[in-house]
C-alpha atoms as a PDB file:
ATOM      1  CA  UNK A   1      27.160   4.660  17.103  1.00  0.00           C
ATOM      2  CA  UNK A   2      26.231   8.170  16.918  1.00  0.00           C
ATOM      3  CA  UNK A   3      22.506   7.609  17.089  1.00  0.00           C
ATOM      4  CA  UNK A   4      20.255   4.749  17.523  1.00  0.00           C
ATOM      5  CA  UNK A   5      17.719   5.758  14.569  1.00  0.00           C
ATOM      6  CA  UNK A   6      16.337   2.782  13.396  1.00  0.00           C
ATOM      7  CA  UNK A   7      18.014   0.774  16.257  1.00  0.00           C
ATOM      8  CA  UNK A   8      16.255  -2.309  17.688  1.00  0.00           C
ATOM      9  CA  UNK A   9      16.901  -2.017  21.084  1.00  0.00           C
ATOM     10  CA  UNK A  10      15.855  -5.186  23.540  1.00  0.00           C
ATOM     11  CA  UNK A  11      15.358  -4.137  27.269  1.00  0.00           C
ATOM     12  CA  UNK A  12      14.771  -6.361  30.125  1.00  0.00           C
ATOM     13  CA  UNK A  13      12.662  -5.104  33.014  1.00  0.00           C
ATOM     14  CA  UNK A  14      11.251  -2.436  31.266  1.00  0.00           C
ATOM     15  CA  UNK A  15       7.850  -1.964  33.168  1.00  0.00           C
ATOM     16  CA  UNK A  16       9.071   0.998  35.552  1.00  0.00           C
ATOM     17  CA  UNK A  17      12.370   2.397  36.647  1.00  0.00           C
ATOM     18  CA  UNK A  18      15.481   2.544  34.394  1.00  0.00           C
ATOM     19  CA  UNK A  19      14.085   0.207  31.863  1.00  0.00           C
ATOM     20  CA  UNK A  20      10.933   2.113  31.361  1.00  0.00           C
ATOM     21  CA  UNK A  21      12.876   5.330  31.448  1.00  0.00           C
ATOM     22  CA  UNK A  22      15.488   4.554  29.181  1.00  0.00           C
ATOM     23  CA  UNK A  23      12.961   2.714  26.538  1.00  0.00           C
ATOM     24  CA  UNK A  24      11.067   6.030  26.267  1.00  0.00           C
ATOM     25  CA  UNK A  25      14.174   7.996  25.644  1.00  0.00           C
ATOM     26  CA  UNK A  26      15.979   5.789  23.084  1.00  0.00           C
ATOM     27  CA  UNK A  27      12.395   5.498  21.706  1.00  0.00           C
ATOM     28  CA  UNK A  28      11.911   9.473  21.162  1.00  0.00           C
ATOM     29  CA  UNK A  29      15.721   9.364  19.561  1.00  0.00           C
ATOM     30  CA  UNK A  30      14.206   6.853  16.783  1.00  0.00           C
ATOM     31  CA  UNK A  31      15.190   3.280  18.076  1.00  0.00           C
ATOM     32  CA  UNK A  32      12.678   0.430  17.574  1.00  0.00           C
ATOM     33  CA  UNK A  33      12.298  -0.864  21.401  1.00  0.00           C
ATOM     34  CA  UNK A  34      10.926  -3.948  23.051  1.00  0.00           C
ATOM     35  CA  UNK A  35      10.100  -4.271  26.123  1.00  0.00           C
ATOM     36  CA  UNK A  36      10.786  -7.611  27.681  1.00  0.00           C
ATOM     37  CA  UNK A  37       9.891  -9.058  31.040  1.00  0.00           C
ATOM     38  CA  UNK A  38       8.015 -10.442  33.774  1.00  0.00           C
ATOM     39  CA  UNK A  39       4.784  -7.466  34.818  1.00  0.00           C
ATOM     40  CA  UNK A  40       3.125  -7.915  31.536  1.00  0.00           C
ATOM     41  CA  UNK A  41       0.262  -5.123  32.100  1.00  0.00           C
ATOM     42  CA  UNK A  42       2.869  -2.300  33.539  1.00  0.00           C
ATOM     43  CA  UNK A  43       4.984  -2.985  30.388  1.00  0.00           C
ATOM     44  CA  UNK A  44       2.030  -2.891  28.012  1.00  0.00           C
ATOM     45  CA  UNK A  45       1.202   1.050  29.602  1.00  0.00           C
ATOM     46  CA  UNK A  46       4.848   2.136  28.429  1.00  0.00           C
ATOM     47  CA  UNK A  47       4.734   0.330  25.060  1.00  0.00           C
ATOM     48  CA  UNK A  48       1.458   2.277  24.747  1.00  0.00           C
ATOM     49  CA  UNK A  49       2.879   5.599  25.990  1.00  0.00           C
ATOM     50  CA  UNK A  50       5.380   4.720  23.290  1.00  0.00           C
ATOM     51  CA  UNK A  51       3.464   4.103  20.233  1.00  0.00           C
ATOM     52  CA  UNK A  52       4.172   2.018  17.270  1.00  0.00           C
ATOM     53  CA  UNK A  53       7.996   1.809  17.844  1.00  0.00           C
ATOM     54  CA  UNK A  54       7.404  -0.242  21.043  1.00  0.00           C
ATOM     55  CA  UNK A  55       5.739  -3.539  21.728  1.00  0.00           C
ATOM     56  CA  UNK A  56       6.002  -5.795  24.921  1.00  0.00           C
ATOM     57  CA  UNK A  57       7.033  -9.181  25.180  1.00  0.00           C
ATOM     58  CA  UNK A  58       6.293 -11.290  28.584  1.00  0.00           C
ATOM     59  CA  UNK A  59       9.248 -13.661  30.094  1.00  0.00           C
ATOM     60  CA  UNK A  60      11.293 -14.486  32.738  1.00  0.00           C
ATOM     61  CA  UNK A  61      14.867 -13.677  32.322  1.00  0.00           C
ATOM     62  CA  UNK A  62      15.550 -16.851  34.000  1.00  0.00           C
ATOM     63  CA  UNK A  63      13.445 -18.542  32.147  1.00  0.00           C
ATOM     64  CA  UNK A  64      15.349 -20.377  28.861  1.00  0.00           C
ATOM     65  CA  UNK A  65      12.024 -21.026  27.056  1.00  0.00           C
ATOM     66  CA  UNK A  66      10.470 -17.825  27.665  1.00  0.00           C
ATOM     67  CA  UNK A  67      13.324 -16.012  26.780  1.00  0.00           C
ATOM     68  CA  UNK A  68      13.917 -17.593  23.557  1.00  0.00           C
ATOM     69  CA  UNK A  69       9.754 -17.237  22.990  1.00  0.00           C
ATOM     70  CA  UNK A  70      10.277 -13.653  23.265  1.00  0.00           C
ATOM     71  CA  UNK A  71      13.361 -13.246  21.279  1.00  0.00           C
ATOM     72  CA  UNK A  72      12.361 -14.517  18.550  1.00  0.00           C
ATOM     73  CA  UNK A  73       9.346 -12.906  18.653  1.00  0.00           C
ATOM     74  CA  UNK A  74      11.150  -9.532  18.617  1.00  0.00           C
ATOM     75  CA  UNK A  75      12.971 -10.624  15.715  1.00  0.00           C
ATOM     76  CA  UNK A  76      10.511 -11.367  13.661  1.00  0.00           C
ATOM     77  CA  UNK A  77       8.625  -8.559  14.676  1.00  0.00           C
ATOM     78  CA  UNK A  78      11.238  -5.827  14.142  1.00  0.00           C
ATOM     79  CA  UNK A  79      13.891  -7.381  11.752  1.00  0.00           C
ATOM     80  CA  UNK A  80      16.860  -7.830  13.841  1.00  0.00           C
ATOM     81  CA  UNK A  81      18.344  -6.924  17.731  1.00  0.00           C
ATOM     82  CA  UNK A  82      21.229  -4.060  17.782  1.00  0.00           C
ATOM     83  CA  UNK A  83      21.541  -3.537  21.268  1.00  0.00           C
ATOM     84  CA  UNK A  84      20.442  -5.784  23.910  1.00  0.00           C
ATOM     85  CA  UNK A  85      20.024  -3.660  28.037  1.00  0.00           C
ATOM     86  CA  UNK A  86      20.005  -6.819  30.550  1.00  0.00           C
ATOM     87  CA  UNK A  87      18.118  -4.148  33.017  1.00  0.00           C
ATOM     88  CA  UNK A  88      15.957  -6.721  34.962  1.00  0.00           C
ATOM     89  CA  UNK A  89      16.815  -7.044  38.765  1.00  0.00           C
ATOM     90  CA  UNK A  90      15.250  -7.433  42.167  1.00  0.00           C
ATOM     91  CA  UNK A  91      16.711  -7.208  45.600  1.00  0.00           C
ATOM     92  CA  UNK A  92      16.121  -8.486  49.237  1.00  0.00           C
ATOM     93  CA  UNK A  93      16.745  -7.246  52.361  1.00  0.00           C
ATOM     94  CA  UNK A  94      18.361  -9.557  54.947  1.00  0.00           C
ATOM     95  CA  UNK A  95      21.335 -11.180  57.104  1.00  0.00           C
ATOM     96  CA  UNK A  96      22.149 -13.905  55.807  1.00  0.00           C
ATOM     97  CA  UNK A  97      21.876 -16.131  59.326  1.00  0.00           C
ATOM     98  CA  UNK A  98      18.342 -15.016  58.701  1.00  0.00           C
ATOM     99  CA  UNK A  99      17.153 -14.221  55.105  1.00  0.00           C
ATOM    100  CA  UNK A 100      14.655 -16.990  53.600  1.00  0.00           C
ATOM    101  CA  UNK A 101      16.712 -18.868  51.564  1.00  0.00           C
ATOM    102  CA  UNK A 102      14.459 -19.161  48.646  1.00  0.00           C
ATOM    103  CA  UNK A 103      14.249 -15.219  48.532  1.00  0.00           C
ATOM    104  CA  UNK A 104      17.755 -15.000  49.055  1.00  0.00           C
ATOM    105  CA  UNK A 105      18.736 -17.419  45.776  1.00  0.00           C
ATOM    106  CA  UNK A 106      15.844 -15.556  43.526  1.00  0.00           C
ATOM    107  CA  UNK A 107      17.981 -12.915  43.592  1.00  0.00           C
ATOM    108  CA  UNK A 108      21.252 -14.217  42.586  1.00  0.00           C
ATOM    109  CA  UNK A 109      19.018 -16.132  39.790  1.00  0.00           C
ATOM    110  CA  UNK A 110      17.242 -13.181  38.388  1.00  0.00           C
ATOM    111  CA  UNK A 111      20.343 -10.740  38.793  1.00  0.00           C
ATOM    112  CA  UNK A 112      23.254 -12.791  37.120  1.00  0.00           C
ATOM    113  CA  UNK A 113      22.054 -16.032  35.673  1.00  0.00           C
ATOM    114  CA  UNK A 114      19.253 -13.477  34.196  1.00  0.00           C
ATOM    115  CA  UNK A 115      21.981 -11.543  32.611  1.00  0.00           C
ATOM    116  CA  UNK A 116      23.861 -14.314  31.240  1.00  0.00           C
ATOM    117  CA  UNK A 117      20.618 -15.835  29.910  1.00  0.00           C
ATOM    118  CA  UNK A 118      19.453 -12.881  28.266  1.00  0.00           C
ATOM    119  CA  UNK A 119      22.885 -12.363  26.682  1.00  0.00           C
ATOM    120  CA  UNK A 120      22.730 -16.024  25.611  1.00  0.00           C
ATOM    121  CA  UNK A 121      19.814 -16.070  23.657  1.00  0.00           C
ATOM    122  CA  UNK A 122      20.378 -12.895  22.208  1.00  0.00           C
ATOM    123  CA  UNK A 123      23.499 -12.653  21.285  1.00  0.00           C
ATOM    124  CA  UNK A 124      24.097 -14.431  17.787  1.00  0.00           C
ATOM    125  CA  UNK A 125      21.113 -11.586  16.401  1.00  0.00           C
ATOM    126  CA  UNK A 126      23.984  -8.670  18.085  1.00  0.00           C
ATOM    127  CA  UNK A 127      26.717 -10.646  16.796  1.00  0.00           C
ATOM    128  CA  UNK A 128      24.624 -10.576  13.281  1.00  0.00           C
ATOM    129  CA  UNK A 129      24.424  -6.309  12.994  1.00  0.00           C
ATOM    130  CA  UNK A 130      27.518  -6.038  15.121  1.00  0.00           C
ATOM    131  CA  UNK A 131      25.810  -4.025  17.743  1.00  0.00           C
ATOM    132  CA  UNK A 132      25.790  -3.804  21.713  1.00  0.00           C
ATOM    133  CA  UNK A 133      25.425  -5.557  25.108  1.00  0.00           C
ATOM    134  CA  UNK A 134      24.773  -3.639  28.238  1.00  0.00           C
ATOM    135  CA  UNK A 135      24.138  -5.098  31.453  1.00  0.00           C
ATOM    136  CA  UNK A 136      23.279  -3.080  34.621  1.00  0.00           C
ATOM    137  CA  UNK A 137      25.193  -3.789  37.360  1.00  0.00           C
ATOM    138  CA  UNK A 138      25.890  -1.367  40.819  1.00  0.00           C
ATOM    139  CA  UNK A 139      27.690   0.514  43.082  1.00  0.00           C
ATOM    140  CA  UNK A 140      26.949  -2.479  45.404  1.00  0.00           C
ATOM    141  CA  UNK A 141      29.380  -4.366  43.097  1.00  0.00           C
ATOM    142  CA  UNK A 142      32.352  -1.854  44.494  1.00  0.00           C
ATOM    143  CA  UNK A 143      30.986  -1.590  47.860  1.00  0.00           C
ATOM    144  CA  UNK A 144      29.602  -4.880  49.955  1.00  0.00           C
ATOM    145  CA  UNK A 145      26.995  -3.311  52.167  1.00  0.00           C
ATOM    146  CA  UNK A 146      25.429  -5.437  55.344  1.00  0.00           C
ATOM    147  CA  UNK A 147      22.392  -6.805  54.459  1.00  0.00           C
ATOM    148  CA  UNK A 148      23.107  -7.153  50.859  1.00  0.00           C
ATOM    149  CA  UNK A 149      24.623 -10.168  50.286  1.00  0.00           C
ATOM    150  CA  UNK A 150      23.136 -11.711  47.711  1.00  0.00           C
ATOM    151  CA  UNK A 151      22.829  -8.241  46.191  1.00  0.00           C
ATOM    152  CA  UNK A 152      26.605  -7.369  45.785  1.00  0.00           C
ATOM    153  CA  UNK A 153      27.664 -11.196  44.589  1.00  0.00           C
ATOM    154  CA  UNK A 154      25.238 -10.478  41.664  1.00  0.00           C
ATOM    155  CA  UNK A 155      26.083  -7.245  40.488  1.00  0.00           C
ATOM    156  CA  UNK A 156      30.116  -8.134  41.141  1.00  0.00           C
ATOM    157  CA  UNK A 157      28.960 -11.238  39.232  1.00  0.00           C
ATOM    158  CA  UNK A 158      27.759  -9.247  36.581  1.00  0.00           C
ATOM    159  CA  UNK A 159      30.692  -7.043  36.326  1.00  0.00           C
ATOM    160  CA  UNK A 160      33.112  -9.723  35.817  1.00  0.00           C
ATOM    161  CA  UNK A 161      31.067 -11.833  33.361  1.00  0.00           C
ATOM    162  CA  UNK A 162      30.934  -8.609  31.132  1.00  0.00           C
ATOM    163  CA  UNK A 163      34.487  -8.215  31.379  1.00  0.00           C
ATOM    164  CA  UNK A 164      35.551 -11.960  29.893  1.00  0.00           C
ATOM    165  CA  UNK A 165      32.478 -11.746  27.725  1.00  0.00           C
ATOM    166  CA  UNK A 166      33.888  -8.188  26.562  1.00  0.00           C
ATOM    167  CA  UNK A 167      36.968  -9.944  25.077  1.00  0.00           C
ATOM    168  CA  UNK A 168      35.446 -12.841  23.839  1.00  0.00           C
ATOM    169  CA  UNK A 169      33.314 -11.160  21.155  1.00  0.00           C
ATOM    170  CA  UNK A 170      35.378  -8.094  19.859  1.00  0.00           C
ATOM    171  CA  UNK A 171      36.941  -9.738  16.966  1.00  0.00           C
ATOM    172  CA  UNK A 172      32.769 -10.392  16.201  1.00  0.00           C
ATOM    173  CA  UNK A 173      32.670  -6.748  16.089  1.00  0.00           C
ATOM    174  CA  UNK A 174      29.962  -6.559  19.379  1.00  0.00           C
ATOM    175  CA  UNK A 175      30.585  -4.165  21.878  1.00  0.00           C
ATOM    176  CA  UNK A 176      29.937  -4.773  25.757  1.00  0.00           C
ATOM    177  CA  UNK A 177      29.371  -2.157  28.613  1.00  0.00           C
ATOM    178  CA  UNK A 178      28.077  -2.596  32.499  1.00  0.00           C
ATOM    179  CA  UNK A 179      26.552   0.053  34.059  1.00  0.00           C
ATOM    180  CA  UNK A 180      27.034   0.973  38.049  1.00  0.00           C
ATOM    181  CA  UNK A 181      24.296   3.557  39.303  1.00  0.00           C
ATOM    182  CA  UNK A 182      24.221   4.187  42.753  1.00  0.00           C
ATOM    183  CA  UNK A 183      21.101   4.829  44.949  1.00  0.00           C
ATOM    184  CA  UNK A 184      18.225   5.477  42.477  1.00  0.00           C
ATOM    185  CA  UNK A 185      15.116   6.870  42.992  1.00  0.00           C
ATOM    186  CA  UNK A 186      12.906   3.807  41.588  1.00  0.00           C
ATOM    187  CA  UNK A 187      10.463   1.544  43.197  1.00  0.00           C
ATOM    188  CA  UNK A 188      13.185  -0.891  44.439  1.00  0.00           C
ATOM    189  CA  UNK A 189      15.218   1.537  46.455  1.00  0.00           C
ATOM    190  CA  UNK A 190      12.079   3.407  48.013  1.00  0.00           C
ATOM    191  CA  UNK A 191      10.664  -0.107  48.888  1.00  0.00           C
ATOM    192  CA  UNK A 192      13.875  -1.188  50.513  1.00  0.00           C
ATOM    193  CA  UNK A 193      13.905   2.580  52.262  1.00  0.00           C
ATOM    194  CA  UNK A 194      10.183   1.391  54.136  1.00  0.00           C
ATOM    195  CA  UNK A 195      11.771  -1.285  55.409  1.00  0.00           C
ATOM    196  CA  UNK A 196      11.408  -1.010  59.177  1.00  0.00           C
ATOM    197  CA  UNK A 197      14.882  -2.639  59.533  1.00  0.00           C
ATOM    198  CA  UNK A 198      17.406  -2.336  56.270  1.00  0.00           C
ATOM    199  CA  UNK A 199      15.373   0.841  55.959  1.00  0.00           C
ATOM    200  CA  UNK A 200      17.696   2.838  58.703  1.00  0.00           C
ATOM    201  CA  UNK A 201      20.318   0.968  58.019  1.00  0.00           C
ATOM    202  CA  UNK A 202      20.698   2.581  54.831  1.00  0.00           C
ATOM    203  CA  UNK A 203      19.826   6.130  55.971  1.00  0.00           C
ATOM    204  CA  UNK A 204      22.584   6.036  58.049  1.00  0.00           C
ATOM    205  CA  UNK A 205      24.781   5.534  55.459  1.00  0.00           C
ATOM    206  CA  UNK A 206      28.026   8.240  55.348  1.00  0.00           C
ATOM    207  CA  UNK A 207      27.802  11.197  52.815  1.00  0.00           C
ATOM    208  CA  UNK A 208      28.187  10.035  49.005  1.00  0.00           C
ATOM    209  CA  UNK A 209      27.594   6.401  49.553  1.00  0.00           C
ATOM    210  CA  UNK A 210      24.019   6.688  51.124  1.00  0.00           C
ATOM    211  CA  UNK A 211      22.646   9.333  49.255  1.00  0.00           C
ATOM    212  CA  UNK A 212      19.789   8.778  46.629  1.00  0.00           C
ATOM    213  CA  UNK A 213      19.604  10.276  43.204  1.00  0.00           C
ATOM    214  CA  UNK A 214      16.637  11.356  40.908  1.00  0.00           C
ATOM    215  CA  UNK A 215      16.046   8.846  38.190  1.00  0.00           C
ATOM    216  CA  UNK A 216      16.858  11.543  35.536  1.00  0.00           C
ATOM    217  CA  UNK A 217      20.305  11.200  36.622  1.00  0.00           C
ATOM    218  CA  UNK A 218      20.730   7.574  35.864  1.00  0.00           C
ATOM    219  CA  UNK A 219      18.809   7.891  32.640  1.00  0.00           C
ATOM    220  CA  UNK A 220      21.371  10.876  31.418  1.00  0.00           C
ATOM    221  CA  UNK A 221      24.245   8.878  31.970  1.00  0.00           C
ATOM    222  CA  UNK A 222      23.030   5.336  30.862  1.00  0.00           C
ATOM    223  CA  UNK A 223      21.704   7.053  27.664  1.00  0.00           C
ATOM    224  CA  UNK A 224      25.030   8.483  26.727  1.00  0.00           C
ATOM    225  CA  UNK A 225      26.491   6.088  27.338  1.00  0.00           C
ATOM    226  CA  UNK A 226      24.475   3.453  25.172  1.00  0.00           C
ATOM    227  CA  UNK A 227      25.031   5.713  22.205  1.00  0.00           C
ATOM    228  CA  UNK A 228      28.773   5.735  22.829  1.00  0.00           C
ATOM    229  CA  UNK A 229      28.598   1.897  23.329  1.00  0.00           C
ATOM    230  CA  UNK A 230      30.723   2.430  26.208  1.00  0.00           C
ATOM    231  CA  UNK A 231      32.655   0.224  28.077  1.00  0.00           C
ATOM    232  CA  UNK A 232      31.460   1.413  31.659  1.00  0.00           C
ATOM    233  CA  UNK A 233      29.321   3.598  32.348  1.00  0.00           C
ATOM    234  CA  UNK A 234      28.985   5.557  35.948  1.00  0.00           C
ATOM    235  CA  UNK A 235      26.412   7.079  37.478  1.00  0.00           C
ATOM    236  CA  UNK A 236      27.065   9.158  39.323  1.00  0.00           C
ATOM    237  CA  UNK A 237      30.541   9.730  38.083  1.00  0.00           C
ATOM    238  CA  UNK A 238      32.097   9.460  41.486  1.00  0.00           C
ATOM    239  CA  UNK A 239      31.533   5.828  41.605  1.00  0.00           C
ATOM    240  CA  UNK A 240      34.537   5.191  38.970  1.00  0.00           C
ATOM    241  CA  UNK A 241      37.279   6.466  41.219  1.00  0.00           C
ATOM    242  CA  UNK A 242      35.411   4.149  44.232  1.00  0.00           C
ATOM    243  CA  UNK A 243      37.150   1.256  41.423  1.00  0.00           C
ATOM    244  CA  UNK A 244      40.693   2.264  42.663  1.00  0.00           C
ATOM    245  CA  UNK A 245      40.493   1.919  46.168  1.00  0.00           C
ATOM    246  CA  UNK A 246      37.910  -0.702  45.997  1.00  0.00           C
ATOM    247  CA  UNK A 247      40.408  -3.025  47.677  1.00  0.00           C
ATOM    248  CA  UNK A 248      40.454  -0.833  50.676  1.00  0.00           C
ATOM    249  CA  UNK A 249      36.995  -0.368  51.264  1.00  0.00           C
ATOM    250  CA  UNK A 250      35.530  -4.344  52.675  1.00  0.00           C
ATOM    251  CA  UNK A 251      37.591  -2.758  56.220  1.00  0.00           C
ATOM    252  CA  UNK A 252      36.544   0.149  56.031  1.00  0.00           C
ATOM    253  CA  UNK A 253      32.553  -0.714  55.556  1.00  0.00           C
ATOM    254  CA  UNK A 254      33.041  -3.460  58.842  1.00  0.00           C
ATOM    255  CA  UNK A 255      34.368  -0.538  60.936  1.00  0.00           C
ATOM    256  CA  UNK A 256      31.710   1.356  60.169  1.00  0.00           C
ATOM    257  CA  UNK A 257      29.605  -1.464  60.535  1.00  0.00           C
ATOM    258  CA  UNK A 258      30.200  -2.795  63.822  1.00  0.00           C
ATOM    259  CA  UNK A 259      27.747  -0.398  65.722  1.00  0.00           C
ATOM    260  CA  UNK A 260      24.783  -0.504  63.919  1.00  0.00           C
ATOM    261  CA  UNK A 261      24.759  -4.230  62.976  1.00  0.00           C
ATOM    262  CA  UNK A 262      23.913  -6.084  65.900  1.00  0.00           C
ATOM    263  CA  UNK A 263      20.988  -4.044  66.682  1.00  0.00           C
ATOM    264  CA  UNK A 264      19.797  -4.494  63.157  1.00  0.00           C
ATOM    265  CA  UNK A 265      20.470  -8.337  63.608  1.00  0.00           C
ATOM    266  CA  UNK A 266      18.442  -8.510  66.661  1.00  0.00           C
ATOM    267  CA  UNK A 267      15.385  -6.508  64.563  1.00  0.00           C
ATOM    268  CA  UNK A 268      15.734  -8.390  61.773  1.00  0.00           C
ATOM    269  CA  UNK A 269      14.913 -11.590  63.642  1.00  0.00           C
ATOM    270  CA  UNK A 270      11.968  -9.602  65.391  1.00  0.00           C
ATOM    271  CA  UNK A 271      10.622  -8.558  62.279  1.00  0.00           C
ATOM    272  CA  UNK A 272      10.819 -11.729  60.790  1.00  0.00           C
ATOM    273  CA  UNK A 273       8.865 -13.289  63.664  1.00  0.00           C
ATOM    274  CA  UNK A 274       6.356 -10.891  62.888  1.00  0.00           C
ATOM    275  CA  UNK A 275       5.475 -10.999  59.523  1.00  0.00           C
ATOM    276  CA  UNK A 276       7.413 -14.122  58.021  1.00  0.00           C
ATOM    277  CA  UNK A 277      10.922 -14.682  56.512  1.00  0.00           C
ATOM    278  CA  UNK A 278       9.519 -14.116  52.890  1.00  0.00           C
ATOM    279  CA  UNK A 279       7.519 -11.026  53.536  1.00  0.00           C
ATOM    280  CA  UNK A 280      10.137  -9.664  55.435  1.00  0.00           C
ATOM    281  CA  UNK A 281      12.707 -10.076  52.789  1.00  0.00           C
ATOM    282  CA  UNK A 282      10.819  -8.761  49.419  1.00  0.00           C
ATOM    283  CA  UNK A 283      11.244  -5.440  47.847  1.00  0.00           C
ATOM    284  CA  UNK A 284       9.541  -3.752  45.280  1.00  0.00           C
ATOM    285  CA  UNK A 285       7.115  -4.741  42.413  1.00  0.00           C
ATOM    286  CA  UNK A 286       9.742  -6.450  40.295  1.00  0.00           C
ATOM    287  CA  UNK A 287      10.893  -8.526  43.724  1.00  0.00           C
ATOM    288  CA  UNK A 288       7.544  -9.636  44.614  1.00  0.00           C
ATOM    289  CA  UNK A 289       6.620 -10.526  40.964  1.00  0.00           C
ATOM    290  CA  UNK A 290       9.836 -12.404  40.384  1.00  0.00           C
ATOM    291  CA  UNK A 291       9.463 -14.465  43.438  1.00  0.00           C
ATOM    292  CA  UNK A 292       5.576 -15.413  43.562  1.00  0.00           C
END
């Protein structure tokens, strides 16, 4: 696929971030986009900023009848789906001893059942033009941070459902690619960076592995690599080599772990006192809409 002229290009969590990002961009190269997910009024404002290639479509990715609602809508609206981007994803911030537990399963719902969903409902229309699944996974599915528990299952979750669902559907002539960005400069990460606990955890963070890149740069990579169809895609491209020593690096994290932890633990319970178990573990727009 050199191009995606004339494309119809399905994107979940499109209201902000890498889904709004990379709907304008495949939009200005010609595709046919539609914007799918849960913020229905912050999706509408890109759609418009779009034009006539994009319209939105409101529904939970873990939601089987919305999800089917909207697909079908998009069919019938633009013809067909070439490429489906499973982008939608939320995060908490917590220990687990400690995390509300409702907060803490929202994610793991939204983040990997909301991938395989998506890919479910969609994928006998890809199978049909022989076109594309993406889903975006993380560096947090190479490295297992403190904190993010729930986080890293999903996005490891993701990677390896991609990877069986890669080899089930070649002979069909679809294509499948996971994507691992690393710290991103979009509403989740800078909402998780207020935190007054998880917040300093991550800034503290050695070199490469806590440092945050401008949105631009995940939208470069993912881009290119959608029009490739690639099989992984990397951003930055560092995070590829983390793959071959990934079974080195649990240790490695603990170690560097094992001083800052138990002072987090202790403020994570303090915080939660303070303002609540579920306001302590939400992050971002997407996070608090998902979980409402």
């Amino acid at each position: 696929m050199a191009n995606v002229k004339g494309k119809v290009v399905l994107i979940t969590g499109a209201a902000r971030g890498i889904g709004a990002g990379l709907a304008e961009r495949l939009a200005a190269q010609g595709a046919k986009v539609a914007l799918v997910g849960l913020e229905a009024e912050e999706q509408q404002k890109v759609a418009d900023r779009i034009g006539d290639s994009a319209r939105a479509w409101e529904a939970d990715v873990t939601d089987w009848t919305a999800l089917e609602k909207a697909t079908a809508g998009v069919v019938e609206h633009f013809g067909g789906i070439d490429i489906v981007i499973a982008n939608a994803g939320i995060a908490t911030t917590g220990f687990v001893r400690s995390i509300d537990p409702a907060a803490f399963e929202k994610v793991i719902e939204v983040d990997l059942l909301g991938v395989w969903r998506t890919f479910r409902v969609t994928l006998p229309h890809v199978i049909e033009r022989k076109g594309y699944l993406l889903a975006i996974s993380s560096l947090a599915a190479i490295t297992h941070a403190p904190g993010m528990a729930n986080y890293a299952a999903a996005k490891a979750g993701v990677e390896a459902f991609c990877n069986s669902l890669r080899a089930e559907v070649a002979h069909l002539g679809v294509k499948v690619g996971v994507a691992h960005p690393t710290w991103i400069r979009t509403d989740l990460v800078e909402s998780a960076d207020k935190h007054p606990v998880f917040g300093k955890l991550r800034a503290g963070m050695p070199g490469l592995m806590g440092k945050t890149y401008p949105l631009d740069v995940a939208l470069d990579n993912i881009e290119a690599g959608v029009l490739k169809r690639a099989r992984t895609i990397h951003v930055p491209r560092w995070v590829g080599a983390l793959k071959l020593i990934r079974a080195f690096l649990p240790p490695i994290i603990e170690l560097g772990s094992r001083t800052r932890v138990p002072a987090a633990d202790k403020a994570a319970l303090d915080d939660i006192e303070a303002r609540g178990a579920r306001e302590s573990a939400i992050t971002g727009h997407g996070g608090r809409a998902a979980t409402k």
